[in-house]
Protein backbone atom coordinates (compact mmCIF):
# COMPACT_ATOMS: atom_id res chain seq x y z
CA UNK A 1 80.53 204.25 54.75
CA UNK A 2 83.41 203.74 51.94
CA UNK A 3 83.52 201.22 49.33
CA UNK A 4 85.86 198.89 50.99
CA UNK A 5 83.80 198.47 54.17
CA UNK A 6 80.54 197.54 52.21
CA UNK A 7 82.48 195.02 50.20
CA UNK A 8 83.59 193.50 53.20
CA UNK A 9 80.46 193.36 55.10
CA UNK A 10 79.18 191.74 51.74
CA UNK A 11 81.74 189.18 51.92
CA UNK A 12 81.67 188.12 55.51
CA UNK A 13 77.81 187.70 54.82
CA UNK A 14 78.48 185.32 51.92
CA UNK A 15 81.09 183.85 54.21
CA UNK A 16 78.57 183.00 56.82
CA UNK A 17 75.82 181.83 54.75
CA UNK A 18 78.36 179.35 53.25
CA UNK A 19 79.76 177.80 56.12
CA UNK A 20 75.90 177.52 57.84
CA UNK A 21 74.87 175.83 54.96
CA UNK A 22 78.01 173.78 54.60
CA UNK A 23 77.33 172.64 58.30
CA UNK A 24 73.55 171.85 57.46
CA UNK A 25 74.30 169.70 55.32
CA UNK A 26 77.13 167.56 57.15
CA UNK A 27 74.22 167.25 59.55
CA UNK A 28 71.75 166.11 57.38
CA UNK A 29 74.18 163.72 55.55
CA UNK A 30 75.63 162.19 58.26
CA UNK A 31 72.35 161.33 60.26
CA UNK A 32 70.98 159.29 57.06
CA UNK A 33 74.02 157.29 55.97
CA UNK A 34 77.52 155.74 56.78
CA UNK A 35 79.10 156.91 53.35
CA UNK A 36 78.22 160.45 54.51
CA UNK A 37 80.73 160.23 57.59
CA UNK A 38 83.22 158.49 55.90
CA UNK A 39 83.35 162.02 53.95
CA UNK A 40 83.49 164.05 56.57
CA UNK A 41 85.57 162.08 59.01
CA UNK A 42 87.77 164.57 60.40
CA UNK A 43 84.52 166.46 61.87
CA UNK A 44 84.64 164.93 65.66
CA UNK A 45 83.16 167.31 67.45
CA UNK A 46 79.58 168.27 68.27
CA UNK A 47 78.32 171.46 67.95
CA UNK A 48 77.85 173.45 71.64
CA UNK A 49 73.67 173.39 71.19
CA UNK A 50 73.65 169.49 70.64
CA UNK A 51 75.54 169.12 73.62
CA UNK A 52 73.88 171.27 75.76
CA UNK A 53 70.15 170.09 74.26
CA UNK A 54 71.26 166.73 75.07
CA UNK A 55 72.08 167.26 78.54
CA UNK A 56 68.53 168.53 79.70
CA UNK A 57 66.78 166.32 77.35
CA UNK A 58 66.47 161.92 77.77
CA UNK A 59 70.29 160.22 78.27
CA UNK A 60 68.95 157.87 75.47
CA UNK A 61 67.33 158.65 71.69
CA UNK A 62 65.55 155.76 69.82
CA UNK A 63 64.53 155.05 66.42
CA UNK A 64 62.82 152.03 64.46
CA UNK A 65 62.67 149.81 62.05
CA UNK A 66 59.73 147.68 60.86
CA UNK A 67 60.14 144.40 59.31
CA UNK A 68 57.05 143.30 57.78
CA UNK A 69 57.47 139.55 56.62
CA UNK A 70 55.11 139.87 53.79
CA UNK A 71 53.28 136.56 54.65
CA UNK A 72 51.38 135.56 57.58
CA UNK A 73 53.07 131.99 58.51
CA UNK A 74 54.46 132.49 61.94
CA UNK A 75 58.05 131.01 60.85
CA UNK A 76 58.40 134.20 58.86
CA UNK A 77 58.60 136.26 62.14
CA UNK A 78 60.33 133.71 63.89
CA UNK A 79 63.37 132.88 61.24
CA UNK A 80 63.54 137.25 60.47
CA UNK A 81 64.03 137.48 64.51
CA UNK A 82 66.98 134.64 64.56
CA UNK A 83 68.26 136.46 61.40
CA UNK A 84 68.51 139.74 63.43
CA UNK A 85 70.31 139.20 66.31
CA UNK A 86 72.58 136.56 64.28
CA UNK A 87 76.45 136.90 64.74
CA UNK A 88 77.03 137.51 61.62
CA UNK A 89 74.55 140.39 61.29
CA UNK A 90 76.47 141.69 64.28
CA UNK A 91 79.83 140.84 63.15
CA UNK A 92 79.39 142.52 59.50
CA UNK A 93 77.76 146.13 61.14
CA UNK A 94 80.65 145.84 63.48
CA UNK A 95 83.35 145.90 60.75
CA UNK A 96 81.33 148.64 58.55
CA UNK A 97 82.13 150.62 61.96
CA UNK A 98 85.57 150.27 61.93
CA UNK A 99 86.23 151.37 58.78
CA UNK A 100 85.28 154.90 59.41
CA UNK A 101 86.49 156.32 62.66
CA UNK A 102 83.89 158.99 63.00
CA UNK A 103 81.33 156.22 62.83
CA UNK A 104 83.20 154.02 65.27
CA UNK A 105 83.13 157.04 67.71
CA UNK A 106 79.68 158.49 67.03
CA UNK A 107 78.68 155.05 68.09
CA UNK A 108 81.05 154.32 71.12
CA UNK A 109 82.11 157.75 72.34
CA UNK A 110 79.51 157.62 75.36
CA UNK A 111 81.09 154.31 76.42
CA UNK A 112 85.15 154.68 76.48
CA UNK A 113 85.00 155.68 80.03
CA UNK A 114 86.48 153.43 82.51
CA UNK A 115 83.42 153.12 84.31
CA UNK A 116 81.32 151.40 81.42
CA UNK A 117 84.26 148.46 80.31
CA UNK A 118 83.23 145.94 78.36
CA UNK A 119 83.33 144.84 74.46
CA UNK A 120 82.40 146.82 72.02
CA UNK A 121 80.24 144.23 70.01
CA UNK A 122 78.26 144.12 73.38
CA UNK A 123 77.72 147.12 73.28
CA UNK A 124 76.72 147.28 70.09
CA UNK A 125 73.88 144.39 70.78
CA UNK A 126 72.89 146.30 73.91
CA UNK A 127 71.90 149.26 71.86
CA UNK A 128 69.90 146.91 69.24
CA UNK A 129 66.66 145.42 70.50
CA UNK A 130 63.82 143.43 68.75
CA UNK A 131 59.61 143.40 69.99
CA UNK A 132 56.94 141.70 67.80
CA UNK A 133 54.22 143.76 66.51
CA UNK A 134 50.94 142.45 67.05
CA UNK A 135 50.05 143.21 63.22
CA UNK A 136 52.89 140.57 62.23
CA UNK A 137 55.41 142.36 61.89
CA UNK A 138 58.78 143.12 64.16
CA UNK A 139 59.67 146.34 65.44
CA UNK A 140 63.83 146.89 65.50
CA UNK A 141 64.57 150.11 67.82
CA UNK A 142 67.51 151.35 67.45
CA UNK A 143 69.40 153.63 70.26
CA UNK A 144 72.17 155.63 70.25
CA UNK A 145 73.56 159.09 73.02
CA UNK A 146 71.88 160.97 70.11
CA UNK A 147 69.50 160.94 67.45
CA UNK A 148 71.98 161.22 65.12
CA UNK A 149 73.78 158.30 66.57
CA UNK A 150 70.71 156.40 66.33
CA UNK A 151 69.40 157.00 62.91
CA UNK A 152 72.67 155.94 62.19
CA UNK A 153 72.73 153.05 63.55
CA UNK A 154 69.56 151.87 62.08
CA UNK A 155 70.49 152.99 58.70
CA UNK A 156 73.36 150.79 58.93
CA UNK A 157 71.26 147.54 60.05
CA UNK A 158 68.84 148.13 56.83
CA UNK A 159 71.32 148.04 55.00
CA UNK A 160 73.49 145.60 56.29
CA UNK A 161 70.56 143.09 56.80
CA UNK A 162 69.75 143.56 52.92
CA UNK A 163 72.97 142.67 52.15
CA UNK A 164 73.24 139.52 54.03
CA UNK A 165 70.16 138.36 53.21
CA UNK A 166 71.38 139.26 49.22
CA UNK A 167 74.10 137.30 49.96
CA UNK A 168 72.64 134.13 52.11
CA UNK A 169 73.20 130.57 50.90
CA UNK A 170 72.48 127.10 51.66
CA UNK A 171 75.86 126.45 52.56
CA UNK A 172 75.84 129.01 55.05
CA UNK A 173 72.29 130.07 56.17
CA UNK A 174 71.71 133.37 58.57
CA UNK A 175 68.85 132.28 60.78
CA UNK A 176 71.14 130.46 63.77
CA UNK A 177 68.95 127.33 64.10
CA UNK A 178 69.10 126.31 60.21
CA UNK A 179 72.93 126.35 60.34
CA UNK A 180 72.86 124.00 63.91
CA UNK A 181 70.67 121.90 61.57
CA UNK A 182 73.01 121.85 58.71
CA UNK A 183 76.20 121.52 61.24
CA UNK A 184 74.55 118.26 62.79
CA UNK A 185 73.86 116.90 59.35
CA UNK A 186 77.40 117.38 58.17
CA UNK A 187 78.55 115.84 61.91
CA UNK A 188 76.54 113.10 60.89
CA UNK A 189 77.69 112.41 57.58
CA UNK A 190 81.00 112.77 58.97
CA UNK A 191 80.32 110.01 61.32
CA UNK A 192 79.06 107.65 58.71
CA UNK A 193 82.21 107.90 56.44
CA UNK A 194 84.08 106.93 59.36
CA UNK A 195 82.09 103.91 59.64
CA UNK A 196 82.34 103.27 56.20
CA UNK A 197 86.06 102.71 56.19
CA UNK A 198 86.09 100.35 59.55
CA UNK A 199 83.29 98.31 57.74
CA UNK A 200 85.04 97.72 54.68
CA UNK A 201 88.10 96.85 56.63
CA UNK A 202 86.13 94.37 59.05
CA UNK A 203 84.75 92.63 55.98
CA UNK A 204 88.10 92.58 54.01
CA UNK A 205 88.63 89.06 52.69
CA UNK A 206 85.12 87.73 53.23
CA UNK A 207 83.84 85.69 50.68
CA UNK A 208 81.71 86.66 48.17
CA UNK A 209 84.06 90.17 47.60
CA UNK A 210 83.12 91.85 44.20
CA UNK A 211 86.07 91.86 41.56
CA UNK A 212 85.40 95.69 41.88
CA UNK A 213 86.11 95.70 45.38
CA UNK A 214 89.27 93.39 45.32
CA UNK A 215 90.50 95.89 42.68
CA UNK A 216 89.96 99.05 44.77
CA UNK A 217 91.62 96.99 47.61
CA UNK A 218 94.84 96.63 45.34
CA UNK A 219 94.95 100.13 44.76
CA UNK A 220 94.71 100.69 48.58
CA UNK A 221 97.88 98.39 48.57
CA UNK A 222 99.61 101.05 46.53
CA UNK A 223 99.07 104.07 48.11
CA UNK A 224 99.79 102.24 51.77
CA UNK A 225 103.70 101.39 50.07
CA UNK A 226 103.52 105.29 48.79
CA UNK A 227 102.72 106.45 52.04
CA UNK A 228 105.31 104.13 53.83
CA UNK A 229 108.03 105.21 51.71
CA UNK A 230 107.61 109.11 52.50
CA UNK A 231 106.69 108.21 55.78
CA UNK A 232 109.97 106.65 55.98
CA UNK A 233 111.64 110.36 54.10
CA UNK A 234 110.20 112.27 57.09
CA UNK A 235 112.13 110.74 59.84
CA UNK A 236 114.98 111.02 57.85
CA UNK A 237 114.22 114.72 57.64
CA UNK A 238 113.14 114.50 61.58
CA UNK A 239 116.59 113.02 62.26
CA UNK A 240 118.34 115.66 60.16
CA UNK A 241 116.89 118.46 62.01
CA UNK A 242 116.88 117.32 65.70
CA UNK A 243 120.77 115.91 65.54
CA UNK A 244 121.60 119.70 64.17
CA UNK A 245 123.42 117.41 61.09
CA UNK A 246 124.80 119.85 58.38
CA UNK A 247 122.17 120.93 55.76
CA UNK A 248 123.85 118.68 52.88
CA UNK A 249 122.28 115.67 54.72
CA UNK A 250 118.78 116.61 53.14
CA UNK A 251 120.42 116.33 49.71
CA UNK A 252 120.49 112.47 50.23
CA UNK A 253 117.05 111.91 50.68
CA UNK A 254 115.84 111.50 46.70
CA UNK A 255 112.42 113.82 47.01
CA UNK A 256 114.71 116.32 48.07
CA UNK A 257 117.41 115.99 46.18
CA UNK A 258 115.42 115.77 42.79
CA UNK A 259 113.11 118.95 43.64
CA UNK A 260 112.69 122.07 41.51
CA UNK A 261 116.53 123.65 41.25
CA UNK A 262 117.88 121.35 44.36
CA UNK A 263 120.35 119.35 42.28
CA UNK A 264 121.29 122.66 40.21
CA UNK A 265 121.64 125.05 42.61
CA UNK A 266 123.89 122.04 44.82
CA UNK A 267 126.21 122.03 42.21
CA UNK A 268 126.39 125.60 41.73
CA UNK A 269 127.54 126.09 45.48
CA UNK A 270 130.12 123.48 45.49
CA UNK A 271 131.50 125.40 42.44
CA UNK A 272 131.83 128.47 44.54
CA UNK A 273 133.07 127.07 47.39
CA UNK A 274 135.92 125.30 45.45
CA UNK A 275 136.87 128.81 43.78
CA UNK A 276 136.64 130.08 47.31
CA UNK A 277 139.72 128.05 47.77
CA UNK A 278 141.75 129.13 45.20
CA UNK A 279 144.27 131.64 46.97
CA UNK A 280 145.16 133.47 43.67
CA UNK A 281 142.00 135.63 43.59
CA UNK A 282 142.13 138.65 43.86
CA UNK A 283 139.70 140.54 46.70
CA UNK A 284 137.24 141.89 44.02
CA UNK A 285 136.77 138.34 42.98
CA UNK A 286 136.69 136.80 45.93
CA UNK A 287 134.38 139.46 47.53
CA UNK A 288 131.57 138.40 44.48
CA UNK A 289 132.35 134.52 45.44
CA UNK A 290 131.76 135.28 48.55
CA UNK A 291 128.67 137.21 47.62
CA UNK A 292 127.26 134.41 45.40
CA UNK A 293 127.59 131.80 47.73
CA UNK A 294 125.57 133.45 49.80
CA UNK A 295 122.78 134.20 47.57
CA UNK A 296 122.95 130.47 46.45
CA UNK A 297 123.02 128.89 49.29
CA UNK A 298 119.57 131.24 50.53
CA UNK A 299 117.96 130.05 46.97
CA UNK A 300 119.13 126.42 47.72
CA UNK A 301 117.79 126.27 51.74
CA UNK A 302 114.62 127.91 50.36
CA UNK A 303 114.15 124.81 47.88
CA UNK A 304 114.87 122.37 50.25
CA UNK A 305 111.71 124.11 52.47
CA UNK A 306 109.46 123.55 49.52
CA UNK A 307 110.77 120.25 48.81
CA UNK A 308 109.99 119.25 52.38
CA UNK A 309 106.90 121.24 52.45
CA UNK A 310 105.74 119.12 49.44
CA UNK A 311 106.30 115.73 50.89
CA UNK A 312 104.42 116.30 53.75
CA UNK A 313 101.75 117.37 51.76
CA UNK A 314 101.96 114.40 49.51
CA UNK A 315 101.12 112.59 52.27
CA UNK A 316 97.62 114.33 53.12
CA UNK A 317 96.90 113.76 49.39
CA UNK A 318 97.42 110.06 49.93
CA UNK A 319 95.76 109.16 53.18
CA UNK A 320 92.71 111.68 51.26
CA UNK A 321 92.86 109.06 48.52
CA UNK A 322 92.86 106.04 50.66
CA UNK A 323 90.10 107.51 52.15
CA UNK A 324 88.44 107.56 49.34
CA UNK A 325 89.31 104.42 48.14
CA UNK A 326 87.86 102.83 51.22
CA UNK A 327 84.54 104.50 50.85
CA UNK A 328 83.97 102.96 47.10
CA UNK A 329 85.31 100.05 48.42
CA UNK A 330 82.13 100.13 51.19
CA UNK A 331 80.09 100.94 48.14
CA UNK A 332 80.53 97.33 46.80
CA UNK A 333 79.22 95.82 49.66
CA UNK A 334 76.64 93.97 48.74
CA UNK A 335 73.11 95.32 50.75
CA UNK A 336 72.47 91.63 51.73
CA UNK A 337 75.93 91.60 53.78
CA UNK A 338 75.24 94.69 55.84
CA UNK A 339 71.44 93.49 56.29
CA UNK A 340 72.09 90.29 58.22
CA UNK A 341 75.39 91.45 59.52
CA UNK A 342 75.51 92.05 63.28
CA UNK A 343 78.19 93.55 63.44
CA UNK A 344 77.91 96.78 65.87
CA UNK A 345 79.13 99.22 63.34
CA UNK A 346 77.35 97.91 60.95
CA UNK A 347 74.39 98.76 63.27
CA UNK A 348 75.29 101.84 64.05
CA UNK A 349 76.05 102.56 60.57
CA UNK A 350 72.36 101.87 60.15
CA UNK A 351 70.97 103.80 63.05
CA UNK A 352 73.47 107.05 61.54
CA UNK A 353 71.95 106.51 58.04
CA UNK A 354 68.58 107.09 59.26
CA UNK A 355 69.00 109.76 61.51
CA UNK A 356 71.29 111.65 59.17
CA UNK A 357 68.19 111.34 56.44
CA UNK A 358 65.55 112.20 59.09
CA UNK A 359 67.74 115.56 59.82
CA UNK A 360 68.43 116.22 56.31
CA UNK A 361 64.66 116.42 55.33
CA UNK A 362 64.64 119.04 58.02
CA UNK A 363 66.94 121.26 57.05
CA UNK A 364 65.93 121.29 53.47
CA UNK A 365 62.08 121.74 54.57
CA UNK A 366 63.16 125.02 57.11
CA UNK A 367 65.44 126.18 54.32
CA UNK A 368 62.69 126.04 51.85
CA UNK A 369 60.49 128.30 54.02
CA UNK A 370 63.63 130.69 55.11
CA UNK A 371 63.88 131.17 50.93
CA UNK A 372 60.32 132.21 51.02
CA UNK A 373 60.71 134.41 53.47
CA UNK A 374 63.22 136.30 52.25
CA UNK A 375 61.61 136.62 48.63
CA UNK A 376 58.76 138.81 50.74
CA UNK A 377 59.58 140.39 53.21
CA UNK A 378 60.49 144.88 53.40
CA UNK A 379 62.49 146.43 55.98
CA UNK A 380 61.58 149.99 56.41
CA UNK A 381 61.67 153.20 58.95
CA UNK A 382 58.79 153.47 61.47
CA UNK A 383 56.33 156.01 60.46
């Protein structure tokens, strides 16, 4: 055998060894994190044994999880289980998924077929299920077309799950039935503000009115003339707009007019437009009139957007304050008042207040135990 044939037997063996070990360890990678197909994305296809194993093997591969609470109170189990098949636990895996295609396909592939429609964050619940332990714990199984697609999957809900639960709040709690809580409560609240404001109004010029009050109501007199005159700037602007009248009619309404770079750039266009008319240019000239007007009168029509744009948002601010005006205003009312008043809101005002406390103590009770429950518990691969 010559020289040249032994070197190239020795390098098609190093060759091969390579590329066996390369693909060993895309497998190995890939079945135990997301990151690890990210890296490899463009490898799609399966290799001709996993297919064919898979075919005369089970349709379906599992895998678990264990969630031991780490305390024996039978909330913990309970508020872990909401937690788990939670929207947002769903939502966040799904969008992990769709930032790597190969995971996105590992995952779906088996289910693009006309035959099996149907959304793919269905799908992805149908493939997660949840069965208590009867040593207090909670057993996730995870399934996927293959064990790879399965490990995969579960990999992604530990980690996932740790992360929301790093990232949980009062605000916003995971478990499904502490947010209803803590949506009722702020319905609730809601309600009573509303109340608030017809109350003080009902009672407005009753005797016995605090000085604080009757100053607050003042103020309210204010804003109601602030809100009146831009009220009465908007159907100018309305009127503008639906009669098609030329653009230079917004320039007459004053918060228009004296906005930002109105007045400026206004002046500035009627400039051009007179030198427009002076027939002694020459066509260089006239081209960059012609040009600046146009530039202008974009920068001007853009101004006049924001102008408007901040007018109508004046007027949020002020009803916002008025709101809040009227509240403070409530807050003056002296307790005797609302005690012997019959009035029906006033009643209902009361009934609110007491339900609204009843529901708060709740929701700060549940949220106390769904803090201690994710202080203990470990989420963890099934021996």
């Amino acid at each position: 055998m010559q020289a040249w044939h032994c070197i190239a037997l020795i390098s098609l063996s190093i060759a091969a060894f390579f590329y066996a070990s390369f693909l060993d360890q895309i497998d190995k990678t890939s079945e135990n994190t997301l990151y690890a197909l990210r890296e490899y994305e463009e490898e799609t296809k399966e290799n001709s044994t996993e297919k064919n194993s898979s075919k005369n093997s089970s349709s379906w591969a599992e895998t678990s999880l264990v969630l031991d609470p780490g305390i024996k109170d039978e909330y913990a189990l309970a508020f872990h289980e909401e937690a788990l098949e939670s929207e947002p636990l769903q939502n966040e895996i799904f969008e992990e998924l769709a930032k790597s295609s190969a995971a996105k396909k590992l995952i779906f592939s088996p289910f693009t077929s006309e035959i099996l429609k149907g959304s793919e964050k269905e799908i992805l619940a149908s493939l997660i299920s949840i069965r208590p332990n009867p040593n207090n714990s909670l057993f996730i199984i995870c399934k996927g077309h293959s064990m790879r697609a399965a490990l995969l999957l579960s990999e992604m809900i530990k980690r996932t799950y740790n992360k929301l639960i790093a990232l949980d709040q009062k605000e916003s709690p995971l478990p499904p039935s502490l947010l209803k809580k803590l949506n009722k409560f702020q319905s609730l609240e809601a309600q009573i503000d509303e109340l608030k404001i017809k109350i003080q109004e009902e009672m407005e010029g009753s005797s016995g009115e605090s000085i604080q009050a009757m100053a607050l109501r003042s103020e309210i007199m204010q804003v109601d003339e602030d809100i009146k005159q831009i009220k009465k700037n908007l159907l100018s602007i309305e009127k503008i707009h639906k009669k098609k009248l030329s653009p230079i009619e917004y320039l007459h309404i004053a918060p228009i007019r004296d906005y930002g770079k109105v007045s400026y750039l206004s002046t500035i266009l009627e400039q051009l437009k007179s030198m427009r008319r002076d027939k002694s240019l020459n066509d260089l000239t006239r081209k960059d009139v012609e040009k600046n007007i146009l530039i202008t009168s974009q920068s001007l029509e853009q101004e006049v957007i924001d102008a408007i744009a901040k007018i109508k948002s004046e007027v949020s601010n002020l009803l916002m304050i008025k709101n809040k005006l009227q509240k403070s205003i409530f807050d003056h009312i002296s307790e005797s008042k609302l005690k012997f008043s019959q009035s029906r809101q006033v009643n209902q005002y009361k009934e609110l207040k007491i339900l609204s406390a009843d529901v708060h103590k709740s929701f700060e009770d549940e949220f106390l135990r769904w803090m201690k429950c994710k202080a203990a518990y470990s989420l963890y691969p099934a021996p």
